[in-house]
Protein backbone atom coordinates (compact mmCIF):
# COMPACT_ATOMS: atom_id res chain seq x y z
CA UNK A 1 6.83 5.63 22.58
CA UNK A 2 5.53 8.91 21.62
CA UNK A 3 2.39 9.10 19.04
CA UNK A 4 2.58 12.99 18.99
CA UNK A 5 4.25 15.67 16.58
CA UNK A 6 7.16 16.64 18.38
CA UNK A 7 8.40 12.88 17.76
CA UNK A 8 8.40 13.54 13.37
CA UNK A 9 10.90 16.37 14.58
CA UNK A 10 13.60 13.85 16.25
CA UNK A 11 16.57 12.44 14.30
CA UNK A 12 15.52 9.22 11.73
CA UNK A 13 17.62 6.45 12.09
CA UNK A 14 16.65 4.66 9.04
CA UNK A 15 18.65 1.82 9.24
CA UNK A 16 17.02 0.76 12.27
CA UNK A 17 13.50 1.32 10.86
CA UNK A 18 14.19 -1.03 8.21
CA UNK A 19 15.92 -3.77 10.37
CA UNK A 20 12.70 -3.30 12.76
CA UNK A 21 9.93 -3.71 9.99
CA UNK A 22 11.75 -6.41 8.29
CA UNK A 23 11.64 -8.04 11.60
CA UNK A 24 7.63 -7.38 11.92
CA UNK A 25 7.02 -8.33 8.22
CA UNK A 26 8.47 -11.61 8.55
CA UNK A 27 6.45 -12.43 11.72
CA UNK A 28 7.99 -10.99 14.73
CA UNK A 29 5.25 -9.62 17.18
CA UNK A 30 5.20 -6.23 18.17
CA UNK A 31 6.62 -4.33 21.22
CA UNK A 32 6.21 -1.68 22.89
CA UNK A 33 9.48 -0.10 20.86
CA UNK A 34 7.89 -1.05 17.62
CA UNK A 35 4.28 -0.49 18.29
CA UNK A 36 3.99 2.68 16.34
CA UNK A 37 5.52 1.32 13.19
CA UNK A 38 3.51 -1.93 13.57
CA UNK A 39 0.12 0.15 13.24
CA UNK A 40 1.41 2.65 10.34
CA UNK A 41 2.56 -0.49 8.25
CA UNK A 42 -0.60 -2.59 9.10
CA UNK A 43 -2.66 0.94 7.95
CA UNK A 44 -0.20 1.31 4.87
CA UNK A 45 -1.25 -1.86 4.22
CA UNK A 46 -4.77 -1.97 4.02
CA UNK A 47 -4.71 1.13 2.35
CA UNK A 48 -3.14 -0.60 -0.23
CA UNK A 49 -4.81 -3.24 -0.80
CA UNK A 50 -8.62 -1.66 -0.27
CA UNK A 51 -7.91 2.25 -1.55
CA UNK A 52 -11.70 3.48 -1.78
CA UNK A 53 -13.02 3.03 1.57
CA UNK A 54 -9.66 5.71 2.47
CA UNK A 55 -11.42 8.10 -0.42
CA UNK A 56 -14.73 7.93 1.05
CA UNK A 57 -16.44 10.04 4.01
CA UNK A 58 -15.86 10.30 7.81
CA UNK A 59 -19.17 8.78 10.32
CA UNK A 60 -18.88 8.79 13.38
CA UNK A 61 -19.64 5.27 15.09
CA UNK A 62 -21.40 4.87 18.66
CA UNK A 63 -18.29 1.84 19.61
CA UNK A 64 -18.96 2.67 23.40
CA UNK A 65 -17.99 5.10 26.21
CA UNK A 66 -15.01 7.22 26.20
CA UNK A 67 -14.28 5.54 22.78
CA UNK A 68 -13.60 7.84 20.06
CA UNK A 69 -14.74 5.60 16.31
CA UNK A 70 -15.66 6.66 12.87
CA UNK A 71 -16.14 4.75 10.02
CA UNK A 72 -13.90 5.76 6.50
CA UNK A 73 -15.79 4.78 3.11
CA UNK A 74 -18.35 2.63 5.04
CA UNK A 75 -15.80 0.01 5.22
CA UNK A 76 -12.92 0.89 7.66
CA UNK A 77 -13.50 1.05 11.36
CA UNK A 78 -11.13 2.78 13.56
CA UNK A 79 -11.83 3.30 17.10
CA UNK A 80 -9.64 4.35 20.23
CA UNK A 81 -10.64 4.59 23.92
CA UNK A 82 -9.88 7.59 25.13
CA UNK A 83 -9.11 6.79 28.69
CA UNK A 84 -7.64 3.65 30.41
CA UNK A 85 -10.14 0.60 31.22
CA UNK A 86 -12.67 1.70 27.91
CA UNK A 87 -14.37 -1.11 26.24
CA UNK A 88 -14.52 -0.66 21.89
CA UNK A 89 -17.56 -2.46 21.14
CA UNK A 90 -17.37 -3.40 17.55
CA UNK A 91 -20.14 -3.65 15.36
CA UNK A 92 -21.17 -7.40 13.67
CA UNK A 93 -19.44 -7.98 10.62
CA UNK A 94 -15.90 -6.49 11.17
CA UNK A 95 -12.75 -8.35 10.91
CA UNK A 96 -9.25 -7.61 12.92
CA UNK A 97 -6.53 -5.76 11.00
CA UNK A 98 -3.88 -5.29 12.99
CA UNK A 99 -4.57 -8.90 14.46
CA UNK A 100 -3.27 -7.82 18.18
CA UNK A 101 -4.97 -5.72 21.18
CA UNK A 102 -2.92 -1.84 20.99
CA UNK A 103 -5.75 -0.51 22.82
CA UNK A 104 -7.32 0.97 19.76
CA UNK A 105 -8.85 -1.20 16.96
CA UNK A 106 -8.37 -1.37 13.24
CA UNK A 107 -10.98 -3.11 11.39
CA UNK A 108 -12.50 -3.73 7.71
CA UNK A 109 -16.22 -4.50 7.19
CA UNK A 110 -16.30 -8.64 6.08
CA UNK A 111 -13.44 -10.99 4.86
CA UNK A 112 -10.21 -12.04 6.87
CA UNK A 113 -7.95 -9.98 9.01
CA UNK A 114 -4.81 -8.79 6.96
């Protein structure tokens, strides 16, 4: 698993990509091996679906210590702890995008979780 730069400069096997989201889109949970795409589809996907909030402005978000959490378009939450045992405490009114614990959190201000 590698979430930094030098791993958009490796070799794309597409094939495998596909086979591996189809997998996730029809229900399959997540891995470690398919972590990464889990949380760029699950993003991808809210994007989709709620556009302005990913238009809007960055604020930063007090969501604990060593957590690192802004708020996009006053409806998106993301926060990440920045070191191992970090606690995201998430504001009232927030529901669960990605719908699993990655360590960081993905959330949307009210409704369901996608």
């Amino acid at each position: 698993l590698s979430l930094v730069d030098p791993d958009n400069r490796r070799p794309v096997d597409w094939q495998r990509s596909a086979r591996l989201l189809a997998e996730l889109q029809r229900g399959a949970p997540p891995t470690r091996e398919t972590a990464k795409l889990y949380l760029v589809w699950k993003t991808l996907q809210l994007r989709a679906e709620h556009p302005d909030p990913f238009a809007g402005s960055y604020e930063p978000i007090d969501a604990g210590s060593d957590v690192c959490a802004y708020l996009r378009g006053g409806e998106i939450l993301v926060a990440v702890p920045l070191r191992p045992g970090a606690r995201v405490h998430v504001p009232d009114g927030f529901a669960d995008v990605l719908g699993l614990d990655l360590g960081g959190r993905l959330l949307r201000r009210g409704g369901r979780a996608s």
